[in-house]
Protein backbone atom coordinates (compact mmCIF):
# COMPACT_ATOMS: atom_id res chain seq x y z
CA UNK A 1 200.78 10.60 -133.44
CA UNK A 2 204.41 11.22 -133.59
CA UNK A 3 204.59 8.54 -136.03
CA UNK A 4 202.66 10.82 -137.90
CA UNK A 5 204.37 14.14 -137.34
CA UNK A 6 207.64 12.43 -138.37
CA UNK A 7 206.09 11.30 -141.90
CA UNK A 8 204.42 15.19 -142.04
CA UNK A 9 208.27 16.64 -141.74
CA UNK A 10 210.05 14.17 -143.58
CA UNK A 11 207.43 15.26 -146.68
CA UNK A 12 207.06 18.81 -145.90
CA UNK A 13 211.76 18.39 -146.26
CA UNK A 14 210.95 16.48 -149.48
CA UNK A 15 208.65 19.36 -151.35
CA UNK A 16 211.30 22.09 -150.05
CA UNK A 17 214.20 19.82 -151.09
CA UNK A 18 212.07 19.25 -154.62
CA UNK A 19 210.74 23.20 -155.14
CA UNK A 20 214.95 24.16 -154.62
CA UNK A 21 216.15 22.17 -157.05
CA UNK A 22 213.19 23.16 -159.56
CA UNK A 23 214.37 26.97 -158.82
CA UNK A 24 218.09 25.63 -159.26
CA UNK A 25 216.83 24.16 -162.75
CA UNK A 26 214.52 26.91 -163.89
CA UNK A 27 217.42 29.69 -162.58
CA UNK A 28 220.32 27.75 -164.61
CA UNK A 29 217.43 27.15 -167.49
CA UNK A 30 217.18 31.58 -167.75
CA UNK A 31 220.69 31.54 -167.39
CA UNK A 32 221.24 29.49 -170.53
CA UNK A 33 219.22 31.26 -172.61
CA UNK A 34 221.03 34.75 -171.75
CA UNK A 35 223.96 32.97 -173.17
CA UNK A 36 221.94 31.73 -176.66
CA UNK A 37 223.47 32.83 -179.92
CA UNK A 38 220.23 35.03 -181.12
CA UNK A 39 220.38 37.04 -177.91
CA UNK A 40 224.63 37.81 -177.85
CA UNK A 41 225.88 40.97 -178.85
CA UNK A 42 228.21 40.24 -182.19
CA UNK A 43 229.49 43.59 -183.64
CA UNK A 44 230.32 47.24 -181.80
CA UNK A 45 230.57 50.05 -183.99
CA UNK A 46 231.66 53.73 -183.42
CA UNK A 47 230.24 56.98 -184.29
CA UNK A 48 231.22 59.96 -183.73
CA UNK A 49 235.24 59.85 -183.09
CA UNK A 50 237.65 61.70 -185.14
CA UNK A 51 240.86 61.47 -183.56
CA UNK A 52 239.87 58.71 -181.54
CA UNK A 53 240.64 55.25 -183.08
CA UNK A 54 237.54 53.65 -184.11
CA UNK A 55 239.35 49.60 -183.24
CA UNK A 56 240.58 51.10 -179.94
CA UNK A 57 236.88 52.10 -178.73
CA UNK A 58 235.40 48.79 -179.90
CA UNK A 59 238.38 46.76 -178.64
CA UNK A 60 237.77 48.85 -175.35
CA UNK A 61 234.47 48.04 -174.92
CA UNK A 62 234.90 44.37 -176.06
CA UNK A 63 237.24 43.47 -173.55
CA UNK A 64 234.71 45.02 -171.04
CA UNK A 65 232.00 43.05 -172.48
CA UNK A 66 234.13 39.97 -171.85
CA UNK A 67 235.74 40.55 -168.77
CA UNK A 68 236.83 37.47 -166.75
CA UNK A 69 235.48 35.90 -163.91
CA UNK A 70 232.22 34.38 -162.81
CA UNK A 71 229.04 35.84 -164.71
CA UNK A 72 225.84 33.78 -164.12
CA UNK A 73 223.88 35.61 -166.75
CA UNK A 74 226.18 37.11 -170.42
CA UNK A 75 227.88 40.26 -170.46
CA UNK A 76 226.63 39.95 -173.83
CA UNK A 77 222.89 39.80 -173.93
CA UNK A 78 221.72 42.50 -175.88
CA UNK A 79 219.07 43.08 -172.96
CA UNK A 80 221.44 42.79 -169.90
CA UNK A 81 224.51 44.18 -170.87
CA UNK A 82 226.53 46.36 -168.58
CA UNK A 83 225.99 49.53 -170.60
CA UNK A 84 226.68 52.13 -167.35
CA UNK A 85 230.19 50.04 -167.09
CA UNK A 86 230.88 50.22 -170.48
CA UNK A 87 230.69 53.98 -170.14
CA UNK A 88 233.03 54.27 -167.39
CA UNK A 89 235.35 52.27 -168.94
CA UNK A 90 235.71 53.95 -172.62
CA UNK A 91 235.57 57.36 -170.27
CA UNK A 92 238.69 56.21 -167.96
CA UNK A 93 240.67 54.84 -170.96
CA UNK A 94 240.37 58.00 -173.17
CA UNK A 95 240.64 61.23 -171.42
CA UNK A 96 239.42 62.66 -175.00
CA UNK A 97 236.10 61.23 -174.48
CA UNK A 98 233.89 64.39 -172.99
CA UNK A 99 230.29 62.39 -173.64
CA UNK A 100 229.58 58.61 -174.40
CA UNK A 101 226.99 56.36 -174.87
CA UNK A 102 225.80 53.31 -176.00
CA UNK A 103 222.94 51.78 -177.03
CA UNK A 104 222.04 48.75 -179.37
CA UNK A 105 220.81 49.58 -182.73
CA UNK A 106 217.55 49.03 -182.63
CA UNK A 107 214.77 46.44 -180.13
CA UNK A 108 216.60 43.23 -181.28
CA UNK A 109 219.67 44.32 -183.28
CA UNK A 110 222.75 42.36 -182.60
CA UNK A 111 224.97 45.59 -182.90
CA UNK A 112 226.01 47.83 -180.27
CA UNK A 113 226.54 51.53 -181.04
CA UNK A 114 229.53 53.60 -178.94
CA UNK A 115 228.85 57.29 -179.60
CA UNK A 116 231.47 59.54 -179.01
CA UNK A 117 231.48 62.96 -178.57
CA UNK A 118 235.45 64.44 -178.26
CA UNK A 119 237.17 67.27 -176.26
CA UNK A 120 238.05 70.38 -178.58
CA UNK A 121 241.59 71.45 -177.42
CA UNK A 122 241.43 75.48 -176.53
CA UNK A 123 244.81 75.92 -174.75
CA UNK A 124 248.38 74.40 -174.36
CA UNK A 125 249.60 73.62 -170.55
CA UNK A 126 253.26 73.21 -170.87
CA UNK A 127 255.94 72.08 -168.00
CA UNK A 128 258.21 70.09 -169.02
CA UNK A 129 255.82 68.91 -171.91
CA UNK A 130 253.06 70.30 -173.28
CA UNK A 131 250.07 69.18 -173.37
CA UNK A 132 246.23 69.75 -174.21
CA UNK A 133 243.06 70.88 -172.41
CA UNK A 134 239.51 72.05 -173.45
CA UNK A 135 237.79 75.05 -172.61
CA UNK A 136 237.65 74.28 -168.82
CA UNK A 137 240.63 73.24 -168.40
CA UNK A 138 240.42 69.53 -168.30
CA UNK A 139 244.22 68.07 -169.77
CA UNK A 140 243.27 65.25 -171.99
CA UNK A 141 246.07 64.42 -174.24
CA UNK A 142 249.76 65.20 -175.21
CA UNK A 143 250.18 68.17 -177.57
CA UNK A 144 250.46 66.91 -180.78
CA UNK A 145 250.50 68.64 -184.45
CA UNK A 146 246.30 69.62 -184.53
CA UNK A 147 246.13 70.27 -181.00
CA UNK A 148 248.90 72.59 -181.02
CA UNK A 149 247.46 74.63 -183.95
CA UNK A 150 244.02 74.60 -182.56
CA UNK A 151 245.02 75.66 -179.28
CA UNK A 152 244.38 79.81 -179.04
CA UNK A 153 246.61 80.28 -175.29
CA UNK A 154 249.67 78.29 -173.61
CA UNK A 155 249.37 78.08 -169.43
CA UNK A 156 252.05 77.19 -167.75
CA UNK A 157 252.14 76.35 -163.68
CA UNK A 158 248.99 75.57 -161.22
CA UNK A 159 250.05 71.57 -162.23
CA UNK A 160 252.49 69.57 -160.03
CA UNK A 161 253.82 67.15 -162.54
CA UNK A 162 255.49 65.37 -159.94
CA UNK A 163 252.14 64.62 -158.05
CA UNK A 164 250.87 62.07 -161.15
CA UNK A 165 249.98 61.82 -164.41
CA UNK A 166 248.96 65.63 -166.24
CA UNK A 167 246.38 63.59 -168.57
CA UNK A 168 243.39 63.85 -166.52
CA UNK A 169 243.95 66.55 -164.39
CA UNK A 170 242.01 69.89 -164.27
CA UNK A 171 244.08 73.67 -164.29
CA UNK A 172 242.34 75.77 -161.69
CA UNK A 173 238.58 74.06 -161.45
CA UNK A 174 236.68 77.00 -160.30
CA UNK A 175 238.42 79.60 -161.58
CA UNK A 176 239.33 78.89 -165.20
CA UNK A 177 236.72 80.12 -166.72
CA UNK A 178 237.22 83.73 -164.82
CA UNK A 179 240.59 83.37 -166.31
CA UNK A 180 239.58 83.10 -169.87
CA UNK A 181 236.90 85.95 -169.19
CA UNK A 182 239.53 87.98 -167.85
CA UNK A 183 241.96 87.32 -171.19
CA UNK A 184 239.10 88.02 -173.35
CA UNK A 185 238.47 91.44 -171.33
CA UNK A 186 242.01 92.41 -171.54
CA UNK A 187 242.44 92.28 -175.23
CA UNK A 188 240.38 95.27 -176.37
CA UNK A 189 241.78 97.19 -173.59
CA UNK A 190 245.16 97.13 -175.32
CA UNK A 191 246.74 93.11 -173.96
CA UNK A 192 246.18 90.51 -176.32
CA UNK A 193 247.00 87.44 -174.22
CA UNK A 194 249.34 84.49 -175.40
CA UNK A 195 250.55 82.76 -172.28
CA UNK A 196 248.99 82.61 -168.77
CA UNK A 197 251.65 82.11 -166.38
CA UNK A 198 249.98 80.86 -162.72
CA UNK A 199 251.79 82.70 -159.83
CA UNK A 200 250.70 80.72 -156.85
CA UNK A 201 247.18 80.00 -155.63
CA UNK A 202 246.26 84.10 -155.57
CA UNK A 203 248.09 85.44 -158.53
CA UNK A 204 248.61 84.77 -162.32
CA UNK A 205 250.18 87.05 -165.00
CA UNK A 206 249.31 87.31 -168.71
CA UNK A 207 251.76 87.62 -171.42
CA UNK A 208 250.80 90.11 -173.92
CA UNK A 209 251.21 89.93 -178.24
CA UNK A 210 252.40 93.88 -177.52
CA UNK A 211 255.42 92.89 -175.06
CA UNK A 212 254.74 93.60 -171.62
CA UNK A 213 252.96 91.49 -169.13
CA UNK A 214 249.96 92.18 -166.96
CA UNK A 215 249.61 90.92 -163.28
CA UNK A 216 246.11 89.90 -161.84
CA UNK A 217 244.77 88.28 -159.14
CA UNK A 218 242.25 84.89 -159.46
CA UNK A 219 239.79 87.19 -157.55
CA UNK A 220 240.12 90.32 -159.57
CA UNK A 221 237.13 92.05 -161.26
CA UNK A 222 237.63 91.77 -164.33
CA UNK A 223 235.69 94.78 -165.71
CA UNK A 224 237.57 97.47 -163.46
CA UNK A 225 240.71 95.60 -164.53
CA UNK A 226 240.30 95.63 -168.12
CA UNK A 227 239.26 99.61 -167.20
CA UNK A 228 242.42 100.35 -165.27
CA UNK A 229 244.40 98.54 -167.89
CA UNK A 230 242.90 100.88 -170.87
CA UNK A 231 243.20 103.82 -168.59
CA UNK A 232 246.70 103.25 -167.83
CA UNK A 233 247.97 102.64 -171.09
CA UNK A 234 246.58 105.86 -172.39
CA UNK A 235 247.99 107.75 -169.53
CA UNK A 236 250.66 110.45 -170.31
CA UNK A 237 253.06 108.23 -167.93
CA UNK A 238 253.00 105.43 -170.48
CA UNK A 239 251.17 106.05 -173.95
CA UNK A 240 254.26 107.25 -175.30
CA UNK A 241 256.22 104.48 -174.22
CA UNK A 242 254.66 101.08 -174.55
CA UNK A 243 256.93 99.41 -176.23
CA UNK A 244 259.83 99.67 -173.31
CA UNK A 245 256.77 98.14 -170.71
CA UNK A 246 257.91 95.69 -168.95
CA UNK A 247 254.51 94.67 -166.77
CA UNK A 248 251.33 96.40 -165.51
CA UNK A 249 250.18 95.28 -162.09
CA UNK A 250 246.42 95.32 -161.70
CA UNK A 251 245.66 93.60 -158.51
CA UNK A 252 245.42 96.66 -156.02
CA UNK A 253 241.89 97.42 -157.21
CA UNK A 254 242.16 101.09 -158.80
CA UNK A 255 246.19 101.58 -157.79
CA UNK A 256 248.09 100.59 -160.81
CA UNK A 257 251.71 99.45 -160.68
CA UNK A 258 254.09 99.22 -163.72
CA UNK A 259 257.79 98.72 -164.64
CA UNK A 260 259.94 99.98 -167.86
């Protein structure tokens, strides 16, 4: 009997021993074919980028596709390629990038397809550079020639240059929409903003086309300030004397401030 038991083990080791290395042949055998010719991505195009460099994106997402170290199955395979890496990659490279995607061009196409879909610059932030953000305030790139004509308002402050890079940071999330609302409510009440100037973390102050400035607060309403601001410049104190305004200050609710 134990002879027995000893010749049950020492076959029961041998069909493990055998069924591993038929796993080990069969798992290196799917790993091969991931790497066959038919089944490797071989050309990345872009759509969809205009001021983006088409070579940069592809040469972006190449590397990505053949990043080093130890891959078991290809980066490459059109059916296993790391497509949510490859988004968080192109995204972290180019600020610009607001949406991104890829996909292959069709079931067994060899191409993959980055689409793009680029920030519009709305304002300037300038410090000691300028620089340009969309319409919530995201900073994406240094002002250049197109951004700076497309840009409709300069901010300056609520950015600690000294704290890192300004490409990638965000002017006042949560409150820079209200500030836009707020400029947009002040023009037909007599200030036409061009710069936003950011006091501290309560206050900001718009510069006015017509000369003067006009101080608000981030929590403000904006419809009773646009109201005040209309009322007060058609007072008798100042609608005969505009043009020697220095500021309006607006954030004492329905007490209005000014200076000539």
């Amino acid at each position: 009997m134990p002879r027995l038991a000893a010749r049950r083990r020492a076959r029961n080791a041998l069909t493990a021993a055998l069924a591993v290395v038929c796993l080990l042949l069969l798992g290196g055998g799917g790993a091969a074919l991931t790497h066959m010719e038919r089944l490797t991505i071989a050309d990345i195009q872009v759509r969809g980028a205009s001021q983006l460099a088409h070579a940069a994106l592809a040469s972006r997402a190449d590397a990505e596709l053949n990043k080093e170290g130890f891959h078991l199955l290809s980066r490459k395979n059109i059916f296993l390629y790391p497509r949510s890496e490859l988004e968080s990659s192109l995204r972290a490279t180019f600020p610009r990038i607001r949406t991104v995607s890829v996909a292959r061009d069709g079931l067994l196409s060899r191409t993959l397809v980055v689409s793009v879909e680029e920030r519009e610059p709305f304002a300037l932030w300038c410090g000691r550079e300028c620089y340009v953000m969309d319409r919530v305030g995201y900073v994406f790139a240094e002002a250049d020639g197109a951004g700076t004509r497309m840009a409709t308002l300069v901010f300056e402050g609520g950015i600690d240059e000294d704290n890192g890079p300004v490409v990638g940071s965000v002017l006042l999330p949560g409150a820079f929409e209200d500030v836009r609302a707020m400029v947009a409510a002040l023009a037909p009440s007599g200030c036409k903003g061009e710069k936003i100037v950011v006091l501290d973390d309560i206050d900001y102050m718009v510069e006015c086309a017509e000369g003067f400035d006009v101080k608000v607060s981030f929590v403000s309403d904006i419809e009773q300030t646009a109201r005040n601001l209309a009322l007060s410049l058609s007072s008798d104190a100042l609608a005969a004397s505009v043009e020697r305004l220095e500021y309006i200050d607006l954030r004492f609710g329905n007490r209005v401030y000014y200076k000539r």
